[in-house]
Protein backbone atom coordinates (compact mmCIF):
# COMPACT_ATOMS: atom_id res chain seq x y z
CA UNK A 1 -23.70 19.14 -19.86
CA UNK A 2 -19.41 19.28 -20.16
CA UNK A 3 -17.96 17.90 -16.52
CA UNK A 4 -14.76 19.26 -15.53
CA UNK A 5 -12.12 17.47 -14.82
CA UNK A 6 -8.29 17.78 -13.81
CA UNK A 7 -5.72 17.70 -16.50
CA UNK A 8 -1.93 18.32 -16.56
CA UNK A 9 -0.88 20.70 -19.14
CA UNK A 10 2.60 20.93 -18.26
CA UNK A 11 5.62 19.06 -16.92
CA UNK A 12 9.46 20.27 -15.24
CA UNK A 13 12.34 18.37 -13.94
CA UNK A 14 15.48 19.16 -12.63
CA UNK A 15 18.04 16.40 -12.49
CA UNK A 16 21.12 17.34 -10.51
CA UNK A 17 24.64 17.83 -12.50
CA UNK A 18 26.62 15.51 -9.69
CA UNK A 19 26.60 12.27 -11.48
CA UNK A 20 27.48 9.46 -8.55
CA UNK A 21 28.46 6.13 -9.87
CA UNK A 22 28.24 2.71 -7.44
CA UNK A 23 31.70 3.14 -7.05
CA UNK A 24 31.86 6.39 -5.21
CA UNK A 25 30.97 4.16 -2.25
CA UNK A 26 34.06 1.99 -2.85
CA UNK A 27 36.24 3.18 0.88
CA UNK A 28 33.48 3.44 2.26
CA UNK A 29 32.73 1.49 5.60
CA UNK A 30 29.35 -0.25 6.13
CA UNK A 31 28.13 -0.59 9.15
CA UNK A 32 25.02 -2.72 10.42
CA UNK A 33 22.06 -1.31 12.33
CA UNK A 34 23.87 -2.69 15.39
CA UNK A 35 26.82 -1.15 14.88
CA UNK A 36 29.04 -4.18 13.98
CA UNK A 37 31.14 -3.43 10.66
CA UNK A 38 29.80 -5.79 7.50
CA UNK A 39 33.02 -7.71 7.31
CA UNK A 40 32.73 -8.13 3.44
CA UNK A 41 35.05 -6.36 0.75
CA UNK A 42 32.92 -2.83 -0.29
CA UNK A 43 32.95 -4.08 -3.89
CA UNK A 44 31.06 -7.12 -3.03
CA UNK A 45 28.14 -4.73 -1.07
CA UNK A 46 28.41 -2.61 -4.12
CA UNK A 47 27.78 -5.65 -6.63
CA UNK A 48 25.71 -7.09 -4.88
CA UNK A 49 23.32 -3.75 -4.22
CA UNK A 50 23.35 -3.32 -7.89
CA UNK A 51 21.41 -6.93 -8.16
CA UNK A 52 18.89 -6.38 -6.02
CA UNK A 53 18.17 -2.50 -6.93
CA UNK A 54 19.49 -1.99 -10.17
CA UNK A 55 20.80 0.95 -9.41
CA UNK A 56 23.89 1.73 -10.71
CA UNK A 57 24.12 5.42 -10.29
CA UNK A 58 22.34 8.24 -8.81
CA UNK A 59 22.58 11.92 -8.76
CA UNK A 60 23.45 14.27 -5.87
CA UNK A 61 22.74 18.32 -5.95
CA UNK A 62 25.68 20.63 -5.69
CA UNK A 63 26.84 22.59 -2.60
CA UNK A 64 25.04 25.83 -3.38
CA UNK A 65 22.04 24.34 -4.16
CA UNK A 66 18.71 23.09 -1.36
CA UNK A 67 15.43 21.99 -2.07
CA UNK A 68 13.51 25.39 -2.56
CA UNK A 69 16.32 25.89 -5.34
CA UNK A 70 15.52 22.57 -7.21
CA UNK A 71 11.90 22.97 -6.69
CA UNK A 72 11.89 26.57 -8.07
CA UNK A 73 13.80 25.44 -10.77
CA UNK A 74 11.13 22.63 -11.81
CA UNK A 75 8.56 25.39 -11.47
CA UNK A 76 9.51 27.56 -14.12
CA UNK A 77 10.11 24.77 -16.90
CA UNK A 78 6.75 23.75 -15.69
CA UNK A 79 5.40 26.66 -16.22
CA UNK A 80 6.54 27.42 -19.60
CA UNK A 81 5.59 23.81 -21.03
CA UNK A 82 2.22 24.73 -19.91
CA UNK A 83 2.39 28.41 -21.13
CA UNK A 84 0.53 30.09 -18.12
CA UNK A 85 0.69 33.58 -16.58
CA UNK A 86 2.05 32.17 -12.96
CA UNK A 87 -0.47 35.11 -11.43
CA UNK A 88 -3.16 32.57 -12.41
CA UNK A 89 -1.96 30.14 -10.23
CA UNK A 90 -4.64 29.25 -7.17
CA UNK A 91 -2.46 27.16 -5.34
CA UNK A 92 1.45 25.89 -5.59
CA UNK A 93 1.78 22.34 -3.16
CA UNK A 94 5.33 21.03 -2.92
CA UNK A 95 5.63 17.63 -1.45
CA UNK A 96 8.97 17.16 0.10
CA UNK A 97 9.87 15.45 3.50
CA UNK A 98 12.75 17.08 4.50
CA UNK A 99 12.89 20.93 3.77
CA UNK A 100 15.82 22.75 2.66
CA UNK A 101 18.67 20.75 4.15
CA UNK A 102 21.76 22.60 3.78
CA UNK A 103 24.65 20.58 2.64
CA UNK A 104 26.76 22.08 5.88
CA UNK A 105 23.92 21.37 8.47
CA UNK A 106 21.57 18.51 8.56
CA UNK A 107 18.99 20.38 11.00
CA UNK A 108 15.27 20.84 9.37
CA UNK A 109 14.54 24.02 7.69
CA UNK A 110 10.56 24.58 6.45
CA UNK A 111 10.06 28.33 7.63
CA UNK A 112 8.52 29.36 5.61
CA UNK A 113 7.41 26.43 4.04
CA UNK A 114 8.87 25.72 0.89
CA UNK A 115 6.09 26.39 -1.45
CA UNK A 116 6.59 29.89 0.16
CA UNK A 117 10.15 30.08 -0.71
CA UNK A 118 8.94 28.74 -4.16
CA UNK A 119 6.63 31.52 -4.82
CA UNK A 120 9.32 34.03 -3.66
CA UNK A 121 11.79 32.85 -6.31
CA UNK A 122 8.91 33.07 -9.34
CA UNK A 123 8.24 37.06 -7.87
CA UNK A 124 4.65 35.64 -7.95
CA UNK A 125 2.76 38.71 -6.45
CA UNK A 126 -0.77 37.04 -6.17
CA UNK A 127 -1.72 37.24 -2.37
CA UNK A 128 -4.46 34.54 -3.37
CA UNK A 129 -1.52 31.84 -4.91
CA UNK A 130 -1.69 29.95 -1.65
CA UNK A 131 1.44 28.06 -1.01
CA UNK A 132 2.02 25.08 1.57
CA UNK A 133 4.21 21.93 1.84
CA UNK A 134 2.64 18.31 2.05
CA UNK A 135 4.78 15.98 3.69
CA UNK A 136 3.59 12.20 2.74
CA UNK A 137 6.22 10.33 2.33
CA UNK A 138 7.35 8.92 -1.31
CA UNK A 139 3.53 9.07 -2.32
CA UNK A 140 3.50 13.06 -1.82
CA UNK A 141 3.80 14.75 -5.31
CA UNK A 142 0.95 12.48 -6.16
CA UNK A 143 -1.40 13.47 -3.02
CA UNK A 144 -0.53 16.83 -4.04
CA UNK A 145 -2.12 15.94 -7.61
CA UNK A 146 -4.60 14.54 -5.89
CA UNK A 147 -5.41 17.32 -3.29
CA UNK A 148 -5.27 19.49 -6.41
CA UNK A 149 -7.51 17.45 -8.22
CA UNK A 150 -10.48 17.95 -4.98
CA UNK A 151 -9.70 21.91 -5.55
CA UNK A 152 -10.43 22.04 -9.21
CA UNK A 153 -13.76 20.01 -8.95
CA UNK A 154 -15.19 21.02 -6.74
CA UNK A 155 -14.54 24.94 -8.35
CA UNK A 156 -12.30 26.42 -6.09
CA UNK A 157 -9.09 25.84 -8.31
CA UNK A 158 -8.29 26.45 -11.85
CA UNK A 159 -4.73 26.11 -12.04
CA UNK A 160 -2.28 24.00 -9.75
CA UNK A 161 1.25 23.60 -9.21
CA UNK A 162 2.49 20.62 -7.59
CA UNK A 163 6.00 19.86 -7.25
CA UNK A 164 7.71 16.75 -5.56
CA UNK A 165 11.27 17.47 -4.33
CA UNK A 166 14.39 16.32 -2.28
CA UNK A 167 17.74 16.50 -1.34
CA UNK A 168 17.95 13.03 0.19
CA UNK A 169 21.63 12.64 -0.03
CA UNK A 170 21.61 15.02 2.79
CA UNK A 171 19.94 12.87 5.29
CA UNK A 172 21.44 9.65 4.46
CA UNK A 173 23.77 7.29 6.60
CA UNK A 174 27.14 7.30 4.85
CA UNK A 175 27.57 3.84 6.94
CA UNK A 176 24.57 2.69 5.58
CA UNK A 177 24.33 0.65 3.08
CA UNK A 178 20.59 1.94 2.15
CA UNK A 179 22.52 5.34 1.45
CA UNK A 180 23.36 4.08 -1.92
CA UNK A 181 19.46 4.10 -2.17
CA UNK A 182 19.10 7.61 -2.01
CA UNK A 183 19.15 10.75 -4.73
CA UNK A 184 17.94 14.13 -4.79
CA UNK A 185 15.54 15.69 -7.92
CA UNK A 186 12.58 17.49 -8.12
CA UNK A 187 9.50 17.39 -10.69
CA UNK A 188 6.60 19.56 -11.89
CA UNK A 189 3.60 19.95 -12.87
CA UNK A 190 0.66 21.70 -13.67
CA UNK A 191 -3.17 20.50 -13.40
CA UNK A 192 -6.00 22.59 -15.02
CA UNK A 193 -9.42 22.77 -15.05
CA UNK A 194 -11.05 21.54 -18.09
CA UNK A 195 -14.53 21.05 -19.54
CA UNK A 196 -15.44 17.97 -21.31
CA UNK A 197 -18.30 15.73 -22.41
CA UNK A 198 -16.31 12.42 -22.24
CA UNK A 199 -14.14 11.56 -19.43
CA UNK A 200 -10.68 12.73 -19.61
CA UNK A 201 -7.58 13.81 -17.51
CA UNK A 202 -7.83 12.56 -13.46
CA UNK A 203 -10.28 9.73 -13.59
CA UNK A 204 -10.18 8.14 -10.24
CA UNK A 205 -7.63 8.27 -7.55
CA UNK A 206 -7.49 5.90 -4.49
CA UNK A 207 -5.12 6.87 -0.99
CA UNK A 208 -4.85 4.67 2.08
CA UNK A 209 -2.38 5.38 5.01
CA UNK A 210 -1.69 2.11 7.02
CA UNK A 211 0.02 3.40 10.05
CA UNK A 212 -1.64 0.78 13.00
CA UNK A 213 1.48 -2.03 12.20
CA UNK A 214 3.17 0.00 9.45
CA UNK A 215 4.34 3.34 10.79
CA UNK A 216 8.06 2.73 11.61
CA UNK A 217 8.91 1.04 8.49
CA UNK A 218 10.79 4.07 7.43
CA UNK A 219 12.32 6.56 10.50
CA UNK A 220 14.75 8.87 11.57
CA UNK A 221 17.90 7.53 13.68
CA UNK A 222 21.47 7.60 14.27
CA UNK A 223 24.28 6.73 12.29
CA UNK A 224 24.76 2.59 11.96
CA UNK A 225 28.59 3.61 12.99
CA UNK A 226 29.22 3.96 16.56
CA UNK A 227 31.92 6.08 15.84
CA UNK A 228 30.15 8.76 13.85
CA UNK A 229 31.90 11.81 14.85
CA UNK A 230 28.67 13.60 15.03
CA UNK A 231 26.63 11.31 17.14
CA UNK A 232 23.38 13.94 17.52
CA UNK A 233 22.72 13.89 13.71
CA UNK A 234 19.51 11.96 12.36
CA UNK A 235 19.49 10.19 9.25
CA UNK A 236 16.62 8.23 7.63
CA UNK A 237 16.55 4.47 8.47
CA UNK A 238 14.05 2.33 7.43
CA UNK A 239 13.49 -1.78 7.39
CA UNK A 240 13.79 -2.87 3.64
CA UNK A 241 12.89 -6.09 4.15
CA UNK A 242 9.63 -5.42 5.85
CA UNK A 243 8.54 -2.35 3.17
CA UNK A 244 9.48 -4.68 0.65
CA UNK A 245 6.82 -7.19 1.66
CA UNK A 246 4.01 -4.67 2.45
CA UNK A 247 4.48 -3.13 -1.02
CA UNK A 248 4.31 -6.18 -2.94
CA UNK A 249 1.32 -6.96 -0.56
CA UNK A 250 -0.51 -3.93 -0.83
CA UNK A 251 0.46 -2.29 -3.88
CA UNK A 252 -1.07 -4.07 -6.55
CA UNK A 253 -4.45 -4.50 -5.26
CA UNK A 254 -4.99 -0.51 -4.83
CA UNK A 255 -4.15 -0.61 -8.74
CA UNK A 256 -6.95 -3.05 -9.20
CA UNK A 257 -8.69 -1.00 -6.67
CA UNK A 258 -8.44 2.23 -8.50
CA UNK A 259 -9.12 0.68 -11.72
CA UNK A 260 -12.13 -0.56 -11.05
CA UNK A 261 -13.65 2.50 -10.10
CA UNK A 262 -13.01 3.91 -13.12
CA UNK A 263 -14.57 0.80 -15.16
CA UNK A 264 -11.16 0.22 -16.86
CA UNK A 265 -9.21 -3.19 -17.31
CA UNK A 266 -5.26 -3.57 -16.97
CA UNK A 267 -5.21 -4.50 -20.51
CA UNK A 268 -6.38 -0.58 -21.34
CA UNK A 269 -3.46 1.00 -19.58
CA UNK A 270 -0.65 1.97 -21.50
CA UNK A 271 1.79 3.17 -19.12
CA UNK A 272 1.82 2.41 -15.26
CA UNK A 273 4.45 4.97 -13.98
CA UNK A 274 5.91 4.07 -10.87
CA UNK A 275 7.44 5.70 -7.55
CA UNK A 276 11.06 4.18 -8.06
CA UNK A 277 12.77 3.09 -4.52
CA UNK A 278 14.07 -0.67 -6.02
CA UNK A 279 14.07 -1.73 -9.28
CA UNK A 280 13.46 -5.06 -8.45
CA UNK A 281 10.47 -4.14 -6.27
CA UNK A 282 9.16 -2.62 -8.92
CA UNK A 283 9.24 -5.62 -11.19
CA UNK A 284 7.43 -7.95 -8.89
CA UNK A 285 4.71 -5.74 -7.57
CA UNK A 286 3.54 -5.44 -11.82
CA UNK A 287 3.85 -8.91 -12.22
CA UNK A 288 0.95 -8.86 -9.39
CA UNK A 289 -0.84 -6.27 -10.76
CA UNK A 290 -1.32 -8.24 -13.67
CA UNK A 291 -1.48 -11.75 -11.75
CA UNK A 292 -5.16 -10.10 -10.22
CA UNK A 293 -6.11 -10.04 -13.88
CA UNK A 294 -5.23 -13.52 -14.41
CA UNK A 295 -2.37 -12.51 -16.85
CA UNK A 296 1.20 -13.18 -17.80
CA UNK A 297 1.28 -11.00 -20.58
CA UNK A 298 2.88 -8.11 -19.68
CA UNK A 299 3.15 -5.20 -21.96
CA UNK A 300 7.18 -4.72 -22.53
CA UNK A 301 7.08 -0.91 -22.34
CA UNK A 302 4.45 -0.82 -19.69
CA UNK A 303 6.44 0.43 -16.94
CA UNK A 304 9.50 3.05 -17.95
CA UNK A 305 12.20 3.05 -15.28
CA UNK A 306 14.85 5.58 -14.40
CA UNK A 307 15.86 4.09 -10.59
CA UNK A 308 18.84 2.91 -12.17
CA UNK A 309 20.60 5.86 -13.62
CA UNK A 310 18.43 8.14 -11.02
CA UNK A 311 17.95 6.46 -7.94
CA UNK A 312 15.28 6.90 -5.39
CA UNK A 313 14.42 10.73 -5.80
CA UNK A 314 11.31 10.10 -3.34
CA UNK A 315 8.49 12.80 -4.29
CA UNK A 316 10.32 13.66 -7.67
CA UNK A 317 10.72 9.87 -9.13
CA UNK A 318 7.01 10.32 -10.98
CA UNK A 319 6.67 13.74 -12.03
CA UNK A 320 10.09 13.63 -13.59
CA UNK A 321 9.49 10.23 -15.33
CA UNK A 322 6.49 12.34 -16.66
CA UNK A 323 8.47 14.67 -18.09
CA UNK A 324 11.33 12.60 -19.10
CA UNK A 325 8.69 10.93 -21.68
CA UNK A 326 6.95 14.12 -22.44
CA UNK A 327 9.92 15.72 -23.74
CA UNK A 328 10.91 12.70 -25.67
CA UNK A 329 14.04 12.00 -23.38
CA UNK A 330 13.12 8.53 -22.24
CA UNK A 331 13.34 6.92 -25.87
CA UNK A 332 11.23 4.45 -26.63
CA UNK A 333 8.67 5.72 -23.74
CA UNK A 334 5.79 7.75 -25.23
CA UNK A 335 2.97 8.89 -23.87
CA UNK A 336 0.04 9.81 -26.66
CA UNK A 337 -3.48 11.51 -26.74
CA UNK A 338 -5.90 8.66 -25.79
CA UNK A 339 -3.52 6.31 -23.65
CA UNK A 340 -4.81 5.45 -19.84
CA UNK A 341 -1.95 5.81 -17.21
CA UNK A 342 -0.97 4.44 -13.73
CA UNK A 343 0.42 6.62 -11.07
CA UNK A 344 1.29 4.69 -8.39
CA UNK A 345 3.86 5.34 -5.11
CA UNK A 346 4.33 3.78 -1.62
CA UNK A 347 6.13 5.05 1.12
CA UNK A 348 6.74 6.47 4.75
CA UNK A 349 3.70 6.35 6.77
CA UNK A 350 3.45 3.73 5.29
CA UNK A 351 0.76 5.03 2.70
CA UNK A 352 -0.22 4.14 -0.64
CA UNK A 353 -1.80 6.39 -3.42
CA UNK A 354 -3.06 5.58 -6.91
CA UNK A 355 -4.07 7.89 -9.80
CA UNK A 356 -5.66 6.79 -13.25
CA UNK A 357 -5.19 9.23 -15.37
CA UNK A 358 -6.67 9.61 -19.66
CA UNK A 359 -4.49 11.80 -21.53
């Protein structure tokens, strides 16, 4: 007897046009969460930002354009790759964490929800297309694959579309230096429903939210400068050093985790896509994936990386990696019928999902 299981059958992006370079933040001021002013020249922050992140540029969404827009426009390129009627859809999830944030006001805007804004724009008419918004932090496009993968199992789903985006540029500290962190994007995909006699598509999935010591690692607060001429706006703060540490702590072992419970060894996996927030980061937490396997052979192509002509996209980083390699825009990255793949993400909350996936 087939099993069904969750596959994705097709994959959208949309990368902003506003290409921003490290040295758009060349006049600026940095401030420190005190408020004292980093007395250091800007192109020394700059340089020395670019060696611990590797980012080097980012991308920023144009004036006319919010989160609903970006996520819509995901949607349909989604949509076609997969080549479904959108009426089919059963559910559209968009993971975002900070709603349409116009670029002229900073206050939160989620009614209706995105995903209902989302539906609008694709003149889907199906009253049973549910849409709602899943706010989780970084991890969120993939709890929303996740989430979709519980629907279509257990029969109450046949097609999904989960989309990850945000306009973070909106909410960041332009005193900060963690603003240079921060890009907006949006990515989607599509899961189906799909019968099979050997084991294929979402394979095992593993989600833990550590919020006892861990929930103010990331926040919204004031601007570091004491002088901000708008002193009631909110921007997102967070402590680097101490999500740095819990990542590299946590992270790898909820690979392992995951892996295991799908019977598969680190040596199978052929690519272990990433949420994005520090190159660097990045780096160390595969060297301890593959440290719990006793290894220091690492694959070279293992891990694709876009953080450093991206930036930190947040809920977008994975799906449009995905599609980025799909499309064949991500040269040498390829991702073929019969490879094993690592989703992974960390973020606010702080929580922690993991995905194994067989194409």
């Amino acid at each position: 007897m087939n099993n069904i299981y969750s596959i994705i059958t097709g994959t959208g992006k949309y990368i902003p046009t506003r290409r921003i370079k490290n040295e758009h933040f060349i006049d600026t001021d940095f401030f420190e969460a005190d408020g004292s002013k980093i007395d250091k020249p800007s192109q020394e922050i700059i340089d020395k930002f670019l060696e611990i992140t590797t980012i080097a540029e980012r991308r920023y969404v144009t004036d006319d354009l919010n989160t609903s827009d970006i996520s819509y426009y995901a949607a349909l390129e989604a949509i076609k790759s997969a080549n479904i009627d959108k009426e089919e859809l059963d559910y559209i999830i968009v993971a975002h964490n900070f709603g349409d944030v116009r670029h002229d006001n900073r206050q939160l805007d989620i009614v209706p929800s995105i995903a209902a804004r989302v539906k609008h724009k694709l003149e889907i008419k199906n009253p049973y297309t549910v849409a709602y918004d899943l706010p989780f932090g970084c991890p969120g496009w993939l709890q929303g694959v996740i989430q979709a993968d519980y629907y279509i199992k257990s029969g109450d789903a046949k097609k999904v579309l989960v989309i990850g985006a945000d306009t973070l540029s909106r909410i960041s500290d332009p005193h900060d230096r963690d603003s240079m962190l921060y890009a907006d994007g949006a990515g989607a995909t599509i899961l189906e429903a799909k019968e099979s006699d050997t084991p294929i598509g979402i394979s095992s999935h593993i989600t833990r939210s550590d919020t006892f010591i861990h929930s103010k690692m990331l926040f919204m607060g004031k601007s570091n400068n004491p002088n901000f001429e708008n002193k009631d706006d909110f921007f997102l703060k967070m402590n680097g050093r101490k999500l740095y540490q819990y990542a590299l702590e946590n992270v790898p072992q909820a690979v392992k985790d995951c892996l295991d419970k799908s019977n598969i060894d680190i040596s199978e996996v052929s690519k272990v896509l990433i949420h994005q927030a520090n190159g660097k980061m990045d780096d160390a937490i595969l060297k301890r994936i593959f440290k719990l396997y006793n290894t220091k052979e690492i694959p070279e192509d293992v891990m694709p990386m876009t953080v450093h002509f991206l930036g930190n996209t947040s809920v977008a980083t994975i799906p449009t990696l995905m599609d980025l390699i799909m499309k064949a825009e991500l040269k040498p990255h390829e991702i073929n019928a019969g490879d094993t793949l690592v989703l992974a993400s960390v973020g606010a909350g702080m929580n922690i999902n993991i995905v194994v996936y067989k194409v």
